[in-house]
Protein backbone atom coordinates (compact mmCIF):
# COMPACT_ATOMS: atom_id res chain seq x y z
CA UNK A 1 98.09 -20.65 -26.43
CA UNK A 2 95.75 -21.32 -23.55
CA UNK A 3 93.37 -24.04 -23.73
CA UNK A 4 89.75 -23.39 -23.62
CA UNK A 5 87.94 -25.02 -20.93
CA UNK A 6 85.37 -27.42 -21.90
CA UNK A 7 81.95 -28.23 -19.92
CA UNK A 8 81.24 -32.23 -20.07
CA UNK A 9 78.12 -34.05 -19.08
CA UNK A 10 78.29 -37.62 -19.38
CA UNK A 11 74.63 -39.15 -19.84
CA UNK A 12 73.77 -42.75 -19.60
CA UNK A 13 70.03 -42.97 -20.93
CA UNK A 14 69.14 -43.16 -16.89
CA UNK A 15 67.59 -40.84 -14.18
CA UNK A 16 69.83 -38.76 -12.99
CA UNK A 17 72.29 -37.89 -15.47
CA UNK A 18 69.16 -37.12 -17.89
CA UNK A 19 67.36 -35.04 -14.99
CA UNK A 20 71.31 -33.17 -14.49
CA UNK A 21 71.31 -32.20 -18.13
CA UNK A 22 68.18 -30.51 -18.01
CA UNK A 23 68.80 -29.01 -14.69
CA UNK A 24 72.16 -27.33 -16.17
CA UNK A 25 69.77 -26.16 -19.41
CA UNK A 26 67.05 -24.72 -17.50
CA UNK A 27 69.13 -23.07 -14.73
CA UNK A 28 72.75 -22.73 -16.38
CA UNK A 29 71.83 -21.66 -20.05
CA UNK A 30 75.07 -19.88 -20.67
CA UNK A 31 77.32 -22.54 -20.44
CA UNK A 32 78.40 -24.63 -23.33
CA UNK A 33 77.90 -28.05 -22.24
CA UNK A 34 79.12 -31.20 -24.27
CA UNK A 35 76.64 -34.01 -23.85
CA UNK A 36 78.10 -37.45 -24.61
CA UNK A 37 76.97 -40.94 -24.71
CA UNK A 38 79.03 -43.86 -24.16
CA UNK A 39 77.46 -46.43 -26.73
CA UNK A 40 78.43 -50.06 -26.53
CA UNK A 41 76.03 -51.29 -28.66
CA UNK A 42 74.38 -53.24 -26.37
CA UNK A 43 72.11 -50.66 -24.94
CA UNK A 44 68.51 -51.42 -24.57
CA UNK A 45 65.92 -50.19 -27.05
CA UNK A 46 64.36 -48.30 -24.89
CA UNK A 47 67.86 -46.51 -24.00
CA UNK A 48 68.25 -45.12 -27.52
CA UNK A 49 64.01 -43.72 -27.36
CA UNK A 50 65.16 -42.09 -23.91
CA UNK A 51 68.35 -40.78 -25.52
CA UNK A 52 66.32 -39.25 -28.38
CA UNK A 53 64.25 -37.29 -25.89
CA UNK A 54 66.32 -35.74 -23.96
CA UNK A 55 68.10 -34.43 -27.44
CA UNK A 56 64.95 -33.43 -28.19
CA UNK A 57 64.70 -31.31 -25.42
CA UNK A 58 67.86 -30.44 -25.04
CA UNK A 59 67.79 -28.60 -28.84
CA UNK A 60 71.22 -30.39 -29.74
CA UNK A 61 72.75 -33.29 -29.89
CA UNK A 62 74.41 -36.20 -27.92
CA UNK A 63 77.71 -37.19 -29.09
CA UNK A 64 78.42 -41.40 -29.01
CA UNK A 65 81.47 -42.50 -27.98
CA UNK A 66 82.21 -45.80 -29.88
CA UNK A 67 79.36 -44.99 -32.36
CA UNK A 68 80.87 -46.85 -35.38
CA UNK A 69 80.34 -50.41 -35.10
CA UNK A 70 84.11 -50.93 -36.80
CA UNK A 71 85.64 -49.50 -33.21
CA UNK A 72 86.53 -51.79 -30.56
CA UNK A 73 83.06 -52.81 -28.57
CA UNK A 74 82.56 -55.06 -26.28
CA UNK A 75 83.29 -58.30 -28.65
CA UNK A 76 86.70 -56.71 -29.79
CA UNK A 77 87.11 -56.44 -25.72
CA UNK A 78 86.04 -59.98 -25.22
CA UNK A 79 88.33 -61.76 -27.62
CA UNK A 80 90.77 -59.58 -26.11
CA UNK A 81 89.60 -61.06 -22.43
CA UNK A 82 89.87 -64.71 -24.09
CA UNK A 83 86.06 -64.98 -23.66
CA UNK A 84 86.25 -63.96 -19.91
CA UNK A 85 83.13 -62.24 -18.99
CA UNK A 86 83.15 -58.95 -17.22
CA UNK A 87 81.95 -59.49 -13.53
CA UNK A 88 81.58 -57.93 -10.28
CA UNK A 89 84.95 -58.82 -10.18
CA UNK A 90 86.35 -57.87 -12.78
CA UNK A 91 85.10 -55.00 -14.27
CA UNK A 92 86.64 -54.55 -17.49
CA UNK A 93 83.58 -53.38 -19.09
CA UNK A 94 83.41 -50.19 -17.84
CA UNK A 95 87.25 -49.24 -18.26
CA UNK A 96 87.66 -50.56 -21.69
CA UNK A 97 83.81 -49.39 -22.95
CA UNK A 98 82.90 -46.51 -20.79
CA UNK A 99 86.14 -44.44 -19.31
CA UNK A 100 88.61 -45.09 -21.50
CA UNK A 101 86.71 -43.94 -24.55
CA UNK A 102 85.76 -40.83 -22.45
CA UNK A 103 89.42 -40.17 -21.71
CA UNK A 104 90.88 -40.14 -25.39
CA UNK A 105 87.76 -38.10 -26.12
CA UNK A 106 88.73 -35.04 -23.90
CA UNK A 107 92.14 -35.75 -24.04
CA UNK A 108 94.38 -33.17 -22.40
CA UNK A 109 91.91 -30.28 -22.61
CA UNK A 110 90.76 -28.64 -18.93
CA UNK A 111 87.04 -29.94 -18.63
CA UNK A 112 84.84 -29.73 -15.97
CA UNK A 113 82.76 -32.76 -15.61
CA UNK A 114 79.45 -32.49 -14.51
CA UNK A 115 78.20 -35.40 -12.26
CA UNK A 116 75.08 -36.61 -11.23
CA UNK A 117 75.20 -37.46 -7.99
CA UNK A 118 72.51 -36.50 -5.78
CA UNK A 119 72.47 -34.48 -2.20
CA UNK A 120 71.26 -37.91 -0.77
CA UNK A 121 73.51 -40.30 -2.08
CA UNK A 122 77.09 -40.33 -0.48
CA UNK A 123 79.59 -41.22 -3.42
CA UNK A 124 81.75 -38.99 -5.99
CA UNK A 125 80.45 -40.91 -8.92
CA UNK A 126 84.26 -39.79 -10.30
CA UNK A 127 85.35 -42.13 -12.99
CA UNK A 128 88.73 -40.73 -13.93
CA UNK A 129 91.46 -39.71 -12.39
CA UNK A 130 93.18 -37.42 -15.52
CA UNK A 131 94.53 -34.10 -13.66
CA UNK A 132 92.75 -32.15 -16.77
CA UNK A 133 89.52 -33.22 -14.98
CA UNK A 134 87.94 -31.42 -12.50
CA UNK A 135 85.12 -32.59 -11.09
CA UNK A 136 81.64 -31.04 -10.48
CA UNK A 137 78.11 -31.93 -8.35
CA UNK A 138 75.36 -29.45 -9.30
CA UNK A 139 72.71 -31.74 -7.54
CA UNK A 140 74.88 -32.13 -4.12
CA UNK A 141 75.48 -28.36 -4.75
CA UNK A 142 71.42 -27.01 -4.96
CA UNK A 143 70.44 -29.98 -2.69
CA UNK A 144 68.36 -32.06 -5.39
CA UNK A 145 67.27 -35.45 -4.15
CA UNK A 146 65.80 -38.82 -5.82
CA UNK A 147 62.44 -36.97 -5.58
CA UNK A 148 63.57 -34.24 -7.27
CA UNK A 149 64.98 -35.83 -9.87
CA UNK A 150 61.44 -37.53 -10.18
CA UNK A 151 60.01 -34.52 -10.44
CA UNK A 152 62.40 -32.36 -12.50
CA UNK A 153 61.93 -35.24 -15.42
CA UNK A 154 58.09 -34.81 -15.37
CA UNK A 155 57.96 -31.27 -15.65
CA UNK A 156 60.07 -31.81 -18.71
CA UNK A 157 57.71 -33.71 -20.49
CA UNK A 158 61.03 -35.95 -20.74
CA UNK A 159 59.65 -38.20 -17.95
CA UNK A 160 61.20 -41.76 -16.71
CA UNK A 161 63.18 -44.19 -18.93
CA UNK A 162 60.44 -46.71 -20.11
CA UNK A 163 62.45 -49.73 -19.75
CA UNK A 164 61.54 -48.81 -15.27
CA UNK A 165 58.28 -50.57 -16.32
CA UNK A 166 60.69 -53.86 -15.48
CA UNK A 167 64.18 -52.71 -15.21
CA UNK A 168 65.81 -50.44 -12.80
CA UNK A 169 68.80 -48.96 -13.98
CA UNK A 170 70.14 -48.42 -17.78
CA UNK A 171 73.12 -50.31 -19.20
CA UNK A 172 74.48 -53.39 -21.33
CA UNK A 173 71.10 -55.78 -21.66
CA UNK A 174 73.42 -58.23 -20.31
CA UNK A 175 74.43 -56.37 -17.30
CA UNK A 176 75.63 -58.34 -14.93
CA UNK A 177 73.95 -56.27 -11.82
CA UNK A 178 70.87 -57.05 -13.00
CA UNK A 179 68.49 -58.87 -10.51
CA UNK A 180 66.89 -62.23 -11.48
CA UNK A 181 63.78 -60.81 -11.87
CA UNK A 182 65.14 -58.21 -14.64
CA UNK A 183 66.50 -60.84 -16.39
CA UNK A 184 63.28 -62.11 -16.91
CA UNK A 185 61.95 -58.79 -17.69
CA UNK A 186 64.53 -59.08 -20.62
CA UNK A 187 63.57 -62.36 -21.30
CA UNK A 188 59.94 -61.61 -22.33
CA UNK A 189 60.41 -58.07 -23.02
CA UNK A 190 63.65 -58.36 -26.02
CA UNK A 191 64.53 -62.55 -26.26
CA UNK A 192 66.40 -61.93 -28.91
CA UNK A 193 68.81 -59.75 -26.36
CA UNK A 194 68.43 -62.46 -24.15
CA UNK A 195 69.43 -65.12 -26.13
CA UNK A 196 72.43 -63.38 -27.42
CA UNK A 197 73.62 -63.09 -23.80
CA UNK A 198 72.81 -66.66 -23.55
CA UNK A 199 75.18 -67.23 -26.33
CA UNK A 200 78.26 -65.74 -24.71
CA UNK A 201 78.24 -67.57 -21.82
CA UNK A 202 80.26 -70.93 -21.40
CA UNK A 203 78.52 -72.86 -18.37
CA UNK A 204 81.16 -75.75 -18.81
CA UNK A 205 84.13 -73.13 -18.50
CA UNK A 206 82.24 -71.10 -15.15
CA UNK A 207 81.72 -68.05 -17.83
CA UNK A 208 78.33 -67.19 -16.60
CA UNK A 209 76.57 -63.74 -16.43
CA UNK A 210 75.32 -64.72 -12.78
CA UNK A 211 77.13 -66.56 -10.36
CA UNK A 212 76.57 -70.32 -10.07
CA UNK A 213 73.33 -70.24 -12.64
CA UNK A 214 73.29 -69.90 -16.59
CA UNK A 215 70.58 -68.15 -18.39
CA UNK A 216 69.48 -71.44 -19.98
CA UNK A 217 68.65 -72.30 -16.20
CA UNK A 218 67.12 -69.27 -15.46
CA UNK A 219 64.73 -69.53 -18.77
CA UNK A 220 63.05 -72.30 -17.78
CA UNK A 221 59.33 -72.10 -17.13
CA UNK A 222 59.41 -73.75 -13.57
CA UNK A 223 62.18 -71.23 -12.77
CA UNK A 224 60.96 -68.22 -13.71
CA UNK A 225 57.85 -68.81 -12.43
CA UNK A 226 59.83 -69.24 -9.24
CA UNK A 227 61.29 -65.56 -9.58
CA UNK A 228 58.26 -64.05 -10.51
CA UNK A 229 56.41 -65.51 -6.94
CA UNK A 230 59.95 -64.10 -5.14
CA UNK A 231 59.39 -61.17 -6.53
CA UNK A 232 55.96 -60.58 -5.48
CA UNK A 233 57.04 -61.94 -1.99
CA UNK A 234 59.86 -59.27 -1.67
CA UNK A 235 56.83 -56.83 -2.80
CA UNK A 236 54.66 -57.25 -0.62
CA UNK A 237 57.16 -57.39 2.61
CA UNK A 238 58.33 -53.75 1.79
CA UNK A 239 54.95 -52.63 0.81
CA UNK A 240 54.03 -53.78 4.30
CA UNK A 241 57.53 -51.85 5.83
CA UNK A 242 55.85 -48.50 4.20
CA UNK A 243 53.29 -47.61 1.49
CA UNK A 244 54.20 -45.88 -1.69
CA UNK A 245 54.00 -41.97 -1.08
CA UNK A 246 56.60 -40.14 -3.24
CA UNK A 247 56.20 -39.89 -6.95
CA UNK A 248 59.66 -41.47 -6.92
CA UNK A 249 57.89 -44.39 -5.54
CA UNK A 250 54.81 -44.38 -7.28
CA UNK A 251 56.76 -45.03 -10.80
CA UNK A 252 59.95 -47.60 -9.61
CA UNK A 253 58.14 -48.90 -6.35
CA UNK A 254 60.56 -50.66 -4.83
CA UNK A 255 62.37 -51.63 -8.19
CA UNK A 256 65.52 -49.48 -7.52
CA UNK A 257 66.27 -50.60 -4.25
CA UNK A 258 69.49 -51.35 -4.90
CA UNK A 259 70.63 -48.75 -7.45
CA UNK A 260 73.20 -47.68 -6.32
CA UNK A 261 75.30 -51.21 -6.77
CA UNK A 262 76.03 -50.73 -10.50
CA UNK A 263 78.80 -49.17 -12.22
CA UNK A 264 78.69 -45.09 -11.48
CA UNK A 265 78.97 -44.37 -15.08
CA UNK A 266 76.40 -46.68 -16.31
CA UNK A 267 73.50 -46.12 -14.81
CA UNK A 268 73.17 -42.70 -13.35
C-alpha cells in the first residue's frame, strides 16, 4: 500500500514561518497542510499569544511536539548533558528539542516540508536530512522578501510577534543568541524567566548562558544601565547610516539585525 504524502509546516511563533502558513492558506487552500509546533516549554509568553493567533486564523489547530510536560524537555536533556549548557558550540538544543522530535513525528511517511526562507536570504533553512523529506521554499519560489513578510502579517490582522517590542527573534527565554540588551528585555519584561535561567548556570564550573559573563553580572544596575546606553549608541549610528523607511523597519528598527544567527528552526 502506497503511502500518502503528507504536507508539513513547521512554525516557530516567529515572522516568517507564521507569514508562510498564511501565505500557503490564502494562496494554496487545497492542500492539507500539518502545522506543528516544537514546544520546549520554555517558550516566551508572548510565543504561546502569537501561536494562538495564527490558529485562530488559520481555522485549525497547531500540533506540539513535546506537549506533555512528562516527555523529555530540555531538563531531561540537561541531566542527560551532565548540566552542560547548550552553546554556540554545542548545539544540542535544537537536535534533541527541535529535530529529533520532528523526525519520530513524520517518521517514514513522504512529506514535503514547507520552509520559510525568504527570496532574500541565502540559506536552505533544511533541518533534516531523512530521504522521506523533501524539501520546499514557497517564499524563494513567488519572490517574497522581509517586507513582504511585514506586510503579509498585517493584512492578516495576525500582525508581528509582540515580544519584537524588545526581542528579535522567538525561542527558549534563555536562548543563548540573544543579545545583551534582550536579556535585559527579559529581565524586566518576565524575571521570573530570568531568574530561572540564572539558576541553571554554574559560573564556578564556566556553565554560563553568555560567554565570559553570568546573568547575576549582567543584572546588576550599573551594568545594565551600561547596555541600555550601548544600545542607544548602536541606535543612533545606524539611524544615522539610513532612516527607517520600510514597514519592516518601522516595527523591529534595527532590532533584527542579526537574525539570521540563530538556530533555522527556532526562530523563523
Amino acid at each position: 500500500m502506497t503511502e500518502s504524502l503528507r504536507h508539513v509546516l513547521l512554525v516557530s511563533g516567529g515572522k516568517d514561518s507564521t507569514a508562510l502558513a498564511i501565505h500557503m492558506k490564502e494562496h494554496h487552500p487545497e492542500i492539507e497542510m500539518e502545522y506543528l509546533f516544537c514546544d520546549t516549554h520554555k517558550e516566551l509568553p508572548e510565543t504561546y499569544e502569537y501561536l494562538s493567533r495564527l490558529e485562530a486564523f488559520l481555522g485549525k489547530p497547531i500540533t506540539r511536539l513535546l506537549e506533555d510536560e512528562h516527555e523529555r524537555g530540555f531538563d531531561y536533556w540537561l541531566d542527560m548533558y551532565r548540566g552542560y549548557l547548550p552553546s554556540p558550540n554545542m548545539r544540542w538544543c535544537t537536535r534533541q528539542l527541535k529535530i529529533e522530535p520532528f523526525e519520530k513525528y513524520i517518521g517514514t511517511d513522504p512529506v514535503k516540508l514547507y520552509i520559510a526562507i525568504r527570496a532574500d536570504e541565502h540559506r536552505d533553512g533544511h533541518i533534516t536530512s531523512k530521504p522521506n523529506v523533501t524539501p520546499v521554499y514557497p517564499f524563494k519560489e513567488a519572490g517574497i522578501t522581509r517586507e513582504d513578510v511585514f506586510r503579509l502579517l498585517e493584512e492578516s490582522s495576525v500582525g508581528i510577534p509582540k515580544y519584537y517590542e524588545w526581542r528579535s527573534r522567538s525561542g527558549c527565554t534563555f536562548c543563548f543568541f540573544q543579545r545583551s540588551i534582550e536579556w535585559v528585555g527579559l529581565l524586566e519584561r518576565h524575571p521570573d524567566r530570568f531568574e530561572e535561567a540564572m539558576r541553571y548556570e554554574k559560573p564556578e564550573e564556566g556553565y554560563t548562558w553568555r560567554e565570559g559573563e553570568s546573568l547575576a553580572e549582567l543584572a546588576r544596575p550599573e551594568r545594565v544601565l551600561q547596555i541600555k546606553q550601548e544600545e542607544e549608541k548602536r541606535r543612533k549610528r545606524a539611524a544615522a547610516r539610513r532612516r527607517p523607511k520600510t514597514l519592516a523597519e518601522a516595527f523591529t528598527g534595527e532590532m533584527d539585525s542579526e537574525e539570521e544567527v540563530g538556530c533555522s528552526i527556532c526562530h523563523l
